[in-house]
C-alpha atoms as a PDB file:
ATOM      1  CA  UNK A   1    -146.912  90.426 -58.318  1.00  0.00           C
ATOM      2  CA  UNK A   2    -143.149  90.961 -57.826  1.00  0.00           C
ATOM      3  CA  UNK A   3    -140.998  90.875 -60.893  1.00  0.00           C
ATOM      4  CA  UNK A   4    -137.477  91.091 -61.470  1.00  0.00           C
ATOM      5  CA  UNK A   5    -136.136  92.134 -64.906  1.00  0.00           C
ATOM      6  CA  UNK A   6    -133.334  93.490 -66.002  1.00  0.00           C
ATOM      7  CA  UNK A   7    -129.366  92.462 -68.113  1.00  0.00           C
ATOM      8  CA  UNK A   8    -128.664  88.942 -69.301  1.00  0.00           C
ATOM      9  CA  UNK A   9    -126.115  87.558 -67.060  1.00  0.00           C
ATOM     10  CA  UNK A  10    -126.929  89.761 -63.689  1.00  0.00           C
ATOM     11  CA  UNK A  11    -127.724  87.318 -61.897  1.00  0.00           C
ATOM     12  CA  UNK A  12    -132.208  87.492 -62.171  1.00  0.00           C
ATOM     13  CA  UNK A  13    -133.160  83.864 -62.129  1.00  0.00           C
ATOM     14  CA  UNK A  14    -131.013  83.196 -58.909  1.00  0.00           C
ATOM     15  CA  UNK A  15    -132.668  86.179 -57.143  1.00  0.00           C
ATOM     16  CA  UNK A  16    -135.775  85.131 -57.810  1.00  0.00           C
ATOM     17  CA  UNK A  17    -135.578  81.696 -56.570  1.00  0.00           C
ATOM     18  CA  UNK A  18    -134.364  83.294 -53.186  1.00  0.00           C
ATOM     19  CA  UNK A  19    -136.952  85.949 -53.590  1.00  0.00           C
ATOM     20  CA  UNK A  20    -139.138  83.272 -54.102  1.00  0.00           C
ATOM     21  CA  UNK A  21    -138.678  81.249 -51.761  1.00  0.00           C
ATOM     22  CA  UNK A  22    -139.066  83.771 -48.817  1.00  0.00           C
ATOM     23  CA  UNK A  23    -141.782  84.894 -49.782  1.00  0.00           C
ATOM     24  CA  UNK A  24    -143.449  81.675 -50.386  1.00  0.00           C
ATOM     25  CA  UNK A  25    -143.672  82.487 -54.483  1.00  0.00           C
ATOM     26  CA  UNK A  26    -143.997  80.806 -57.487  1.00  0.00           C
ATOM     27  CA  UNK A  27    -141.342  82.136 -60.752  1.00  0.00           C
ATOM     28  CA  UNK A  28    -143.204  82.441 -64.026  1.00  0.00           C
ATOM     29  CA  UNK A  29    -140.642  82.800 -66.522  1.00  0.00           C
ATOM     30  CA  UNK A  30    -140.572  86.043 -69.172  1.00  0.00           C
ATOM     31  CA  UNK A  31    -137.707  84.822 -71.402  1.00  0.00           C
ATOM     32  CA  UNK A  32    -138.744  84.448 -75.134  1.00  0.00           C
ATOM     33  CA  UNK A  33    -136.215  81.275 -75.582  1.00  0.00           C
ATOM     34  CA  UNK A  34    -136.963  79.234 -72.523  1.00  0.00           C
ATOM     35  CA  UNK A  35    -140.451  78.549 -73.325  1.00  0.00           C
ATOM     36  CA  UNK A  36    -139.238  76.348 -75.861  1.00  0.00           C
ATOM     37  CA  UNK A  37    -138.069  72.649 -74.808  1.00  0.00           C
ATOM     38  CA  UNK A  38    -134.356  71.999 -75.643  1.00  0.00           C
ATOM     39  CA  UNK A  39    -133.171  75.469 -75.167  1.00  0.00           C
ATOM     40  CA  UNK A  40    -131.686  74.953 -72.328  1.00  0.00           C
ATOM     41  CA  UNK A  41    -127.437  75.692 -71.661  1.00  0.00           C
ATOM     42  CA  UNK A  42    -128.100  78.791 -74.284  1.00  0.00           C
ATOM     43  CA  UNK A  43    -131.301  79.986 -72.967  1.00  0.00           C
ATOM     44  CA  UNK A  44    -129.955  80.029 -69.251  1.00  0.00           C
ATOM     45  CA  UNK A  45    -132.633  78.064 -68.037  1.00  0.00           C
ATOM     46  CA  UNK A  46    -132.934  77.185 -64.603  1.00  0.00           C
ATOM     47  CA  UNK A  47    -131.441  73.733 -63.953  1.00  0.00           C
ATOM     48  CA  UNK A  48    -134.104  70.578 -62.697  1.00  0.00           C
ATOM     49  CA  UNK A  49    -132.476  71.447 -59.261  1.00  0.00           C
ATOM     50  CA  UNK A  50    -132.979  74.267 -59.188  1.00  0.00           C
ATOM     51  CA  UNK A  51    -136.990  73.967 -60.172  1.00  0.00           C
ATOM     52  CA  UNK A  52    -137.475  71.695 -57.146  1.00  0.00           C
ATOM     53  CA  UNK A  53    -136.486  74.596 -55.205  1.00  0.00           C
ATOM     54  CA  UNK A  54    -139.279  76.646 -56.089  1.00  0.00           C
ATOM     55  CA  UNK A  55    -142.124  76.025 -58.860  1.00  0.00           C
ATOM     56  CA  UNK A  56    -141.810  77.697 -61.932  1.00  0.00           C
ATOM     57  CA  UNK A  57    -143.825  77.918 -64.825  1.00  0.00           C
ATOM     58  CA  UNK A  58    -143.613  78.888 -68.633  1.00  0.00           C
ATOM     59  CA  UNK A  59    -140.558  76.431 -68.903  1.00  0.00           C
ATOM     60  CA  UNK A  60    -140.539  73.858 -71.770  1.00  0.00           C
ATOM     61  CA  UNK A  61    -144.036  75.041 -73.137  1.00  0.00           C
ATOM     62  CA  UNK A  62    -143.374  74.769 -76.495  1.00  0.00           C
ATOM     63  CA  UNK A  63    -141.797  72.664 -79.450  1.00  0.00           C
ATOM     64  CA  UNK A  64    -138.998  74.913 -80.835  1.00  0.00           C
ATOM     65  CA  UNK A  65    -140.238  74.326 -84.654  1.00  0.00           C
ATOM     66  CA  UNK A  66    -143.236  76.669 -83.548  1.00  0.00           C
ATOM     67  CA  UNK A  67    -143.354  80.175 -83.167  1.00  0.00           C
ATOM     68  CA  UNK A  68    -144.022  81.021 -79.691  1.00  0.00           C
ATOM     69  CA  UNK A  69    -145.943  84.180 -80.408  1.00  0.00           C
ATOM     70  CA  UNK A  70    -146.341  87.142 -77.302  1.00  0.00           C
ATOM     71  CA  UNK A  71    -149.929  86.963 -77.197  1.00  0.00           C
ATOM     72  CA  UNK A  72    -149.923  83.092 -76.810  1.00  0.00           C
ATOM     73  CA  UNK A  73    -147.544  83.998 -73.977  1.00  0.00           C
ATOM     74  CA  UNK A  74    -149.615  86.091 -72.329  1.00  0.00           C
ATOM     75  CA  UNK A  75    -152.669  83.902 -72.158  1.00  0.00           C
ATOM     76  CA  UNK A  76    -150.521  81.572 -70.827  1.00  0.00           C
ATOM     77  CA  UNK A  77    -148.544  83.770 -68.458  1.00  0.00           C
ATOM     78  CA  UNK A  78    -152.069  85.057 -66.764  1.00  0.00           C
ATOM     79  CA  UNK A  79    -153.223  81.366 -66.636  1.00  0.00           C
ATOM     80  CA  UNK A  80    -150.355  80.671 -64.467  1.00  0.00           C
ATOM     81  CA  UNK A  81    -150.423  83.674 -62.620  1.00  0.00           C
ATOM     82  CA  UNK A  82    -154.412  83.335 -61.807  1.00  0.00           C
ATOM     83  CA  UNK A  83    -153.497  79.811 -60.578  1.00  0.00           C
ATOM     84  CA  UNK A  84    -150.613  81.049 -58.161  1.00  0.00           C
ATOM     85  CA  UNK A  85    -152.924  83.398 -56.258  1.00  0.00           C
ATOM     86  CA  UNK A  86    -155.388  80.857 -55.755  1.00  0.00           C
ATOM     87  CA  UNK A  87    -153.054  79.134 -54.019  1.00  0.00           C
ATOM     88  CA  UNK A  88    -152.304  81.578 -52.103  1.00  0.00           C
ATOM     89  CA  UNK A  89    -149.049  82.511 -53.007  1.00  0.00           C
ATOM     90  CA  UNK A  90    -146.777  85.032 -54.747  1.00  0.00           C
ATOM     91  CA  UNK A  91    -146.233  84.937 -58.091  1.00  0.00           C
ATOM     92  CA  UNK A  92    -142.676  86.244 -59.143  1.00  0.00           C
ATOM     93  CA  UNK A  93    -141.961  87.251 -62.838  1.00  0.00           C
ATOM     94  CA  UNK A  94    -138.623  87.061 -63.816  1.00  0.00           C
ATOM     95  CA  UNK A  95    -136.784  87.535 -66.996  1.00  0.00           C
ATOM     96  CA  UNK A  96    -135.044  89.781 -69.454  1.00  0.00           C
ATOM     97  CA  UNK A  97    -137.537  89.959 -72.937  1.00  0.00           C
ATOM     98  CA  UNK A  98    -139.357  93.079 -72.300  1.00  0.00           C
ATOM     99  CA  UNK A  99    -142.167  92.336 -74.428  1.00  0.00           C
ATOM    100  CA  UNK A 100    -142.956  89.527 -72.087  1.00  0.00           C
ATOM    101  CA  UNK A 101    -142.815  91.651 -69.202  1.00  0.00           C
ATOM    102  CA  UNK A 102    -144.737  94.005 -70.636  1.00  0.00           C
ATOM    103  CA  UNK A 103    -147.683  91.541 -71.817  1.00  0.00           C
ATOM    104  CA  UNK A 104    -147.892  90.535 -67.879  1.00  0.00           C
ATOM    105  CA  UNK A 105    -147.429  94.333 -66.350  1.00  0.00           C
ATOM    106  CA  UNK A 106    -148.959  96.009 -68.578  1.00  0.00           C
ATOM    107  CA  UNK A 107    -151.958  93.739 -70.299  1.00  0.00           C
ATOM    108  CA  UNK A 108    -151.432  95.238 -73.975  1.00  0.00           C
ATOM    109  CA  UNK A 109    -153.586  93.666 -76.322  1.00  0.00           C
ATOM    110  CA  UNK A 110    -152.044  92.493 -79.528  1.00  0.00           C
ATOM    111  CA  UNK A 111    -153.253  92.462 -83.408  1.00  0.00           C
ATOM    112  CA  UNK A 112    -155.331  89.456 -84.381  1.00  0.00           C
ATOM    113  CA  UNK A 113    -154.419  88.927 -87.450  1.00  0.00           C
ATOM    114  CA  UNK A 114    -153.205  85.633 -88.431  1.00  0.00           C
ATOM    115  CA  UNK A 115    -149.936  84.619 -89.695  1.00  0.00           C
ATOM    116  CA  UNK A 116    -149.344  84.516 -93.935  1.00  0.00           C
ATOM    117  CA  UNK A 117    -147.122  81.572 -94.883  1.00  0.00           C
ATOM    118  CA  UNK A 118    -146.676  83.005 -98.428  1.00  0.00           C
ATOM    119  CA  UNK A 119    -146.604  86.736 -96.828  1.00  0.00           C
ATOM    120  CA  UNK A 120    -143.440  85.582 -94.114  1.00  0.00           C
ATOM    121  CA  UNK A 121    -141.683  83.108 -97.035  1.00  0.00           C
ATOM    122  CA  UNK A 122    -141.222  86.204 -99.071  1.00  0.00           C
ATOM    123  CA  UNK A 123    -139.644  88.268 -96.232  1.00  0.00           C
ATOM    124  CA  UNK A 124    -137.974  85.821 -94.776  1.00  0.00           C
ATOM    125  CA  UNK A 125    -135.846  85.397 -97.777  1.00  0.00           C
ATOM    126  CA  UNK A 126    -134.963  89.374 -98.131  1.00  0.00           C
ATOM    127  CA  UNK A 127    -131.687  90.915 -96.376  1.00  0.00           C
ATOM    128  CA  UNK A 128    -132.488  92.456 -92.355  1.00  0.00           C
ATOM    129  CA  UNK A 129    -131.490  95.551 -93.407  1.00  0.00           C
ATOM    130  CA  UNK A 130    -134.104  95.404 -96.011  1.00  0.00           C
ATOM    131  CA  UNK A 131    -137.097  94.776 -93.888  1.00  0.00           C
ATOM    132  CA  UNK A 132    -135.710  97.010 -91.606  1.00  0.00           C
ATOM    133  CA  UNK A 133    -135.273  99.990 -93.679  1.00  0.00           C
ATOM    134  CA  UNK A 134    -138.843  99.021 -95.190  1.00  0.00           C
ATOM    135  CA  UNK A 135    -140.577  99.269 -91.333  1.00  0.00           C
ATOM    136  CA  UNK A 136    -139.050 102.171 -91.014  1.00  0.00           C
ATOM    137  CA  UNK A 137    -141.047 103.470 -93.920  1.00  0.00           C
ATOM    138  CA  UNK A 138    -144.052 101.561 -92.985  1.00  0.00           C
ATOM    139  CA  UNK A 139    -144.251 102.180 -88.972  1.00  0.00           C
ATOM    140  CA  UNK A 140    -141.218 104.648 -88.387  1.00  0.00           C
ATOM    141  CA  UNK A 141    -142.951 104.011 -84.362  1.00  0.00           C
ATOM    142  CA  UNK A 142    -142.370 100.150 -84.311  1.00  0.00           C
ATOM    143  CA  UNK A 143    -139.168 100.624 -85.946  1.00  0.00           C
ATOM    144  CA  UNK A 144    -138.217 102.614 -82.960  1.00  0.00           C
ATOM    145  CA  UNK A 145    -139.757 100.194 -80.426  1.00  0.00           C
ATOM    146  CA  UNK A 146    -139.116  96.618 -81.370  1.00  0.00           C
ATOM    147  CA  UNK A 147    -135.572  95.162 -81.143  1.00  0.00           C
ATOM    148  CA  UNK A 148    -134.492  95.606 -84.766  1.00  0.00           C
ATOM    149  CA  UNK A 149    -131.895  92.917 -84.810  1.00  0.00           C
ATOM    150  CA  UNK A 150    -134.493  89.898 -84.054  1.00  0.00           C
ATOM    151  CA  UNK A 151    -135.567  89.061 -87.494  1.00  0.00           C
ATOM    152  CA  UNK A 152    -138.639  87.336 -85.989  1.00  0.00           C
ATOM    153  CA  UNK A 153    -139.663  90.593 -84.633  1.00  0.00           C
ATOM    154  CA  UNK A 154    -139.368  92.815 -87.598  1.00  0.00           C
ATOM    155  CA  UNK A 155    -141.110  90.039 -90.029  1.00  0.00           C
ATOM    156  CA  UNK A 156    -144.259  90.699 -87.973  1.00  0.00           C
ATOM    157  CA  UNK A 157    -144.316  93.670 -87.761  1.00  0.00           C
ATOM    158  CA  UNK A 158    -144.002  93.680 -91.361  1.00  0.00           C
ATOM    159  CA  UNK A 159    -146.646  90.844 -91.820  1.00  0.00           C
ATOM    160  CA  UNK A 160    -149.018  92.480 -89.650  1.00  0.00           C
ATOM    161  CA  UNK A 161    -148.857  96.550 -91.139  1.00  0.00           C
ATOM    162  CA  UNK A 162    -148.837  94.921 -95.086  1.00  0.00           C
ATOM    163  CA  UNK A 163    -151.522  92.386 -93.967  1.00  0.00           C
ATOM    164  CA  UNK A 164    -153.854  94.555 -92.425  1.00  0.00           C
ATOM    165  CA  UNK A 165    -153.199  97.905 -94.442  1.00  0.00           C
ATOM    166  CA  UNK A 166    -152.333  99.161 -90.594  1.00  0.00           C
ATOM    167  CA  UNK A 167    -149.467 100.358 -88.556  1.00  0.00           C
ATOM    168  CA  UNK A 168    -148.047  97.217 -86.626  1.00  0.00           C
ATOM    169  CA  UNK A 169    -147.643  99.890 -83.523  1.00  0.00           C
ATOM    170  CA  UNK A 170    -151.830 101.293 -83.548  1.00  0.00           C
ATOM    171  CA  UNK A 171    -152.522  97.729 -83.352  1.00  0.00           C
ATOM    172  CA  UNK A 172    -151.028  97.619 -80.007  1.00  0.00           C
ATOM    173  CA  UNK A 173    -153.955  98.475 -77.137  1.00  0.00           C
ATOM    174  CA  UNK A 174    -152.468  99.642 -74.239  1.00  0.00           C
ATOM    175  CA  UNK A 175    -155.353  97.411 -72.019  1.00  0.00           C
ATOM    176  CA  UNK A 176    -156.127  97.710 -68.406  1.00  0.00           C
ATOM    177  CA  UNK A 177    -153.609  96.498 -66.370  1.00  0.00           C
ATOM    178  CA  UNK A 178    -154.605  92.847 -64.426  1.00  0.00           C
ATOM    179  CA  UNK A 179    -151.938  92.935 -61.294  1.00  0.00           C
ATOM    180  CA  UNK A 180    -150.182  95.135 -59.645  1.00  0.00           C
ATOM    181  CA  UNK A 181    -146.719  94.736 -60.413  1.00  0.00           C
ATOM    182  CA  UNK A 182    -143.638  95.792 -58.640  1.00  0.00           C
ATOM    183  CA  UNK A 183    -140.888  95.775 -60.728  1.00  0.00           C
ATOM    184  CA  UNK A 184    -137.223  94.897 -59.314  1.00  0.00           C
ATOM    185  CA  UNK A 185    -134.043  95.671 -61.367  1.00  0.00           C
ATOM    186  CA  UNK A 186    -130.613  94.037 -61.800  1.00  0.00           C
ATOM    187  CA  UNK A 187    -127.963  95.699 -63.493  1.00  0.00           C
ATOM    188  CA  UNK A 188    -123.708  96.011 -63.290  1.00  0.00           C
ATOM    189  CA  UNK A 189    -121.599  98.578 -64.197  1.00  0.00           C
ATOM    190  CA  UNK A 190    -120.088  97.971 -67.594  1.00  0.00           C
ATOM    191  CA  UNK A 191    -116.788  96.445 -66.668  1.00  0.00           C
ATOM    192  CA  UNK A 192    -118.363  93.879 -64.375  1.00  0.00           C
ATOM    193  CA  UNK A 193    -121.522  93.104 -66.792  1.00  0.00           C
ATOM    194  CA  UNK A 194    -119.146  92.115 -69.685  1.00  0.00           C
ATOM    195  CA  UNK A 195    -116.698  90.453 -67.088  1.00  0.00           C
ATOM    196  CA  UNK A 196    -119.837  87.956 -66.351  1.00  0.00           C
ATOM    197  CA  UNK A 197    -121.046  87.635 -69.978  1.00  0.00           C
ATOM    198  CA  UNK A 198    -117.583  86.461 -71.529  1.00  0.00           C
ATOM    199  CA  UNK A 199    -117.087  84.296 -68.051  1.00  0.00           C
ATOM    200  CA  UNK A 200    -120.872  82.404 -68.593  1.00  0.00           C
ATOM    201  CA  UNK A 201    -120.132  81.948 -72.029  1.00  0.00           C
ATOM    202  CA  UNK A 202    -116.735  80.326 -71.724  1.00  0.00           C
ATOM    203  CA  UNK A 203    -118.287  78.084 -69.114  1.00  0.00           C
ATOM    204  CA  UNK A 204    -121.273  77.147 -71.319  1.00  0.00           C
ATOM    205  CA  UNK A 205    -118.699  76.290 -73.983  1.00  0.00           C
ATOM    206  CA  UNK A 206    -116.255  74.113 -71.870  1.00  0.00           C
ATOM    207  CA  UNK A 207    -119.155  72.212 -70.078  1.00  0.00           C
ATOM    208  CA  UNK A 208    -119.487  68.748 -70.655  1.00  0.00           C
ATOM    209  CA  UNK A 209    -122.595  68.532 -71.933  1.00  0.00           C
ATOM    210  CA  UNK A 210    -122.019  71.867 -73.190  1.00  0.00           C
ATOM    211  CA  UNK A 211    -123.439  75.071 -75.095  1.00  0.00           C
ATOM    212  CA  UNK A 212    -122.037  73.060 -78.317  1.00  0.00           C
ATOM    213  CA  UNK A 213    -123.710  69.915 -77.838  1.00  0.00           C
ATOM    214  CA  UNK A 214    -126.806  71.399 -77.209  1.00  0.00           C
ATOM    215  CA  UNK A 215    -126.945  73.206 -80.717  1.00  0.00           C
ATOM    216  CA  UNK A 216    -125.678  69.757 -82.420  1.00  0.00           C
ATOM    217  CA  UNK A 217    -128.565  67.945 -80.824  1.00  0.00           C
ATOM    218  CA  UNK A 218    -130.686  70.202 -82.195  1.00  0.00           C
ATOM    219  CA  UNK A 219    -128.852  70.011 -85.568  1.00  0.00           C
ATOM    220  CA  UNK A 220    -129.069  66.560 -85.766  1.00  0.00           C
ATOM    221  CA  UNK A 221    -133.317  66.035 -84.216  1.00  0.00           C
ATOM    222  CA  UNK A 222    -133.590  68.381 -87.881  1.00  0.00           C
ATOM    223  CA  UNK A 223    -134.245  71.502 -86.611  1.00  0.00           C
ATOM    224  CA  UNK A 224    -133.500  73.809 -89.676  1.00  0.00           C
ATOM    225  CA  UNK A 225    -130.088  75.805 -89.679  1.00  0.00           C
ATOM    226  CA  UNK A 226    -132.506  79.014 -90.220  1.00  0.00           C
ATOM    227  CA  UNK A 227    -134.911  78.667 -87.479  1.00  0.00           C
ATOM    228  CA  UNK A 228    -131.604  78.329 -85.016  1.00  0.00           C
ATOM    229  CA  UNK A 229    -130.954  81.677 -87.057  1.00  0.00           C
ATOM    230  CA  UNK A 230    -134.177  82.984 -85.745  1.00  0.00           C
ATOM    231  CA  UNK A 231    -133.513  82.159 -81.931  1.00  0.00           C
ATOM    232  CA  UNK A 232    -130.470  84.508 -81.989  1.00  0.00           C
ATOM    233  CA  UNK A 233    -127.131  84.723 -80.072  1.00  0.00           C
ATOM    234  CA  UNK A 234    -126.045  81.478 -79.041  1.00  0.00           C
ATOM    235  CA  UNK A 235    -128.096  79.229 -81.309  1.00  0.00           C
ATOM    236  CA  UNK A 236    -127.005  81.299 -84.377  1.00  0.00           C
ATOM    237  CA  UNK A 237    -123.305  81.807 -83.521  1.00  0.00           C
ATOM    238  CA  UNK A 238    -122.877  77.987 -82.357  1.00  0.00           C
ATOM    239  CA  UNK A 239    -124.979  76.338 -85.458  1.00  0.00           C
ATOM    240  CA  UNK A 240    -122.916  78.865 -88.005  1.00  0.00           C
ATOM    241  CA  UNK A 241    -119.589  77.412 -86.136  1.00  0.00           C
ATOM    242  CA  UNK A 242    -121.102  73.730 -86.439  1.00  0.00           C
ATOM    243  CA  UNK A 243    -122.110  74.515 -89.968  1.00  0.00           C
ATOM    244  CA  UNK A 244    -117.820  75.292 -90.555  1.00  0.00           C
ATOM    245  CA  UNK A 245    -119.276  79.056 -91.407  1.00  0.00           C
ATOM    246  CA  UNK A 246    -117.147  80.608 -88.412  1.00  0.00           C
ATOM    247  CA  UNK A 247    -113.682  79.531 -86.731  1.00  0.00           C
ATOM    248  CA  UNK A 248    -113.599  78.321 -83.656  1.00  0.00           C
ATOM    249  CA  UNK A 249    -110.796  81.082 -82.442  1.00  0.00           C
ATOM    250  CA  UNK A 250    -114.246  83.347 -83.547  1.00  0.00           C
ATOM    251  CA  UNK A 251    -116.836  81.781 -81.817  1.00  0.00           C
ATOM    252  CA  UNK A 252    -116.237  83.488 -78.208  1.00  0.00           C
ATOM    253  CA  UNK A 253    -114.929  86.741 -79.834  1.00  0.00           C
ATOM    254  CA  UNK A 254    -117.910  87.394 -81.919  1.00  0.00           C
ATOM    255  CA  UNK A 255    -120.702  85.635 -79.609  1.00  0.00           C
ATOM    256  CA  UNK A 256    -119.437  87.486 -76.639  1.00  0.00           C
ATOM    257  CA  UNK A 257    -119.831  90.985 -78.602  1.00  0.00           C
ATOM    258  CA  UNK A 258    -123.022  89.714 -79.649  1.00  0.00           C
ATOM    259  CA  UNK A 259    -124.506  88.641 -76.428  1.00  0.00           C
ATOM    260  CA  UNK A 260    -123.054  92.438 -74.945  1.00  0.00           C
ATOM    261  CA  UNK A 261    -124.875  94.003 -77.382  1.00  0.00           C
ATOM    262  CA  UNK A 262    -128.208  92.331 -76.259  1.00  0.00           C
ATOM    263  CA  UNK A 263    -127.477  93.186 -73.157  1.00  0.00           C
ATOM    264  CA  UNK A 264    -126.573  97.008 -74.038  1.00  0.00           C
ATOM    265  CA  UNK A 265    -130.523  97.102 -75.863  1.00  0.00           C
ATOM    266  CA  UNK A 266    -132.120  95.385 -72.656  1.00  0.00           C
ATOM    267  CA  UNK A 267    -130.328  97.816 -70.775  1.00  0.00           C
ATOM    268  CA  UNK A 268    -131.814 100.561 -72.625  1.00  0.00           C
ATOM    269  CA  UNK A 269    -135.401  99.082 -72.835  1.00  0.00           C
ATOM    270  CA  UNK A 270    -135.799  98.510 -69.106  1.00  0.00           C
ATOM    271  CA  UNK A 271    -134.003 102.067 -67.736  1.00  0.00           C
ATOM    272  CA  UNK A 272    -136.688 103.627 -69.795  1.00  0.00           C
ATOM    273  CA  UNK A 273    -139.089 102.401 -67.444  1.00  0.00           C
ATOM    274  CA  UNK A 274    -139.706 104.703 -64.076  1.00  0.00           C
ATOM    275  CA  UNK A 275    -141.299 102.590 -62.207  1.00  0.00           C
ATOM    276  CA  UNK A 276    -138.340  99.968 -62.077  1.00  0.00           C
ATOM    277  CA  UNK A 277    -136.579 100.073 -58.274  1.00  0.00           C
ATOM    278  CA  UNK A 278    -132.985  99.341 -59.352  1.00  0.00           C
ATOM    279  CA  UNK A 279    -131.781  96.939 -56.701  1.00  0.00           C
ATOM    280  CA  UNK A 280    -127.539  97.292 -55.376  1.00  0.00           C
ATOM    281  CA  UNK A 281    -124.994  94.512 -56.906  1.00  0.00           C
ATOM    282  CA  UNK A 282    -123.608  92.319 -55.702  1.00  0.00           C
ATOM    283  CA  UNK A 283    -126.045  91.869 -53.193  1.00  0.00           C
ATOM    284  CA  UNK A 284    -129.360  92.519 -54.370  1.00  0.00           C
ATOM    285  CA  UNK A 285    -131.118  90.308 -51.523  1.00  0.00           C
ATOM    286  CA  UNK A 286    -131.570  92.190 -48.795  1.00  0.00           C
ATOM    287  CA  UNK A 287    -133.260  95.342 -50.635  1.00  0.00           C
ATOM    288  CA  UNK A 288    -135.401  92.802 -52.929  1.00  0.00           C
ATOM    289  CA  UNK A 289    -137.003  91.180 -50.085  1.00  0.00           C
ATOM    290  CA  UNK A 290    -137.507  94.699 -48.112  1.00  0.00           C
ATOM    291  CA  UNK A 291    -139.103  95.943 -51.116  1.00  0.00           C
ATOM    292  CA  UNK A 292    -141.101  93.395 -52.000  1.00  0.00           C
ATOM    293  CA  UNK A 293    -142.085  92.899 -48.145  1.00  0.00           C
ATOM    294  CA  UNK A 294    -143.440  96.882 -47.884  1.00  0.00           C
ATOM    295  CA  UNK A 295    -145.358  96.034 -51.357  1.00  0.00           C
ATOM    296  CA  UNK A 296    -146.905  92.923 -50.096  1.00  0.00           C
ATOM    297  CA  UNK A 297    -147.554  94.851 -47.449  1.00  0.00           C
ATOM    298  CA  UNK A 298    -149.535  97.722 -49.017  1.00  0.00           C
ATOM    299  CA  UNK A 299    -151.289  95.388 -51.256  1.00  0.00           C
END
């Protein structure tokens, strides 16, 4: 399997259409908002073009009032992926949630135990920096591992160690990895990274249907002001601004800094990986396909 990880807004899903494509691939997606249906201007999903081009899978999966949980991802992920090679072709991963990748690459296996309604109300409704400071007391190691400004993320953690009387992180297996995997990255230097952020963001705004509509619509089909919350960045800036709790003048100030500072942590998650081949921008092509070529190769 080829995959290609790295930054929001470097550029991933249109190398791996190309990659894709000349390789004779399939994409299966690794982005924790895309698998839902509606998500699509602020989840950077690949447009219906752009699909015909080359099949992709673990798009649209998923009504947006349920939690799409990793392990349900990864069942699915493997489906897909078992499917591709019988066909005879290459599967390509690409996306920028690194617990996705990892549940493909790696083959972790996750806890079983089974959501608490009564257990998640009564975290839900405390402060972030509550549940934070409480997993760090819990499970100082999946305080240190899991993105501490998702609130999703920390809740289950927290749901899982209180639940089970357990550590959230030693329910983690590490598993036998199911493919080999070779692992492309995309990143920009700093300048030219937030250059492309705040430019895709103004664009998503201005467009006609836009970034703004697509929150409204969601809005108004009665999806709940706190699960948009939960789906971060764009669905939480946008629905507070719909909502009159943030100035427009605000919206790209404080979404942009937001979205860069997603970027900074997937930045950090993915460099601490060795085994990622970090790929030259602007032109990542040329090396991608060589890579992937000698790997295909080898295999």
């Amino acid at each position: 399997m080829i995959a290609v990880v790295g930054t929001t807004a470097s550029g991933k899903s249109t190398l791996a259409i190309e990659l894709a494509r000349a390789l004779d691939g399939e994409i299966i997606s690794a982005d924790s908002r895309q698998v839902y249906r509606g998500l699509d201007i602020g989840s950077g999903k690949v447009t219906l073009a752009e699909r015909q081009l080359v099949p992709h899978h673990l798009l649209d999966v998923a009504d947006v009032r349920h939690r799409f949980t990793v392990a349900e991802y990864q069942q699915q992920a493997f489906a897909a992926l078992d499917a591709i090679v019988a066909r005879g072709r290459v599967p390509v991963l690409v996306g920028g949630t690194g617990l996705y990748v990892r549940a493909v690459v790696d083959n972790p296996s996750y806890p079983s135990v089974a959501p608490d309604p009564a257990l998640r109300l009564e975290l839900e409704r405390r402060p972030l920096a509550e549940l934070v400071a409480e997993l760090r007391r819990l499970d100082p190691v999946s305080a240190e591992r899991i993105d501490l400004h998702n609130p999703r993320r920390v809740v289950r953690a927290l749901e899982v160690t209180r639940q089970s009387g357990c550590p959230f992180s030693l329910q983690q297996g590490t598993g036998t990895p199911r493919v080999r995997a070779l692992q492309l990255g995309l990143d920009w230097p700093t300048p030219a990274l937030q250059e492309r952020i705040t430019a895709r963001l103004q664009a998503r705004l201005d467009a006609t249907p836009g970034l703004v509509d697509e929150v409204g619509a969601l809005l108004d089909a009665g999806i709940p002001a706190a699960r948009l919350e939960e789906l971060g960045l764009e669905y939480r800036f946008v629905s507070r601004y719909l909502r009159g709790e943030l100035a427009s003048q605000d919206l790209l100030t404080q979404l942009g800094r937001a979205i860069w500072q997603f970027a900074r942590r997937q930045r950090t998650w993915f460099r601490r990986d060795p085994r990622i081949s970090w790929l030259p921008t602007p032109d990542p092509l040329l090396e991608a396909a060589r890579l992937a070529r000698a790997f295909l190769l080898e295999a």
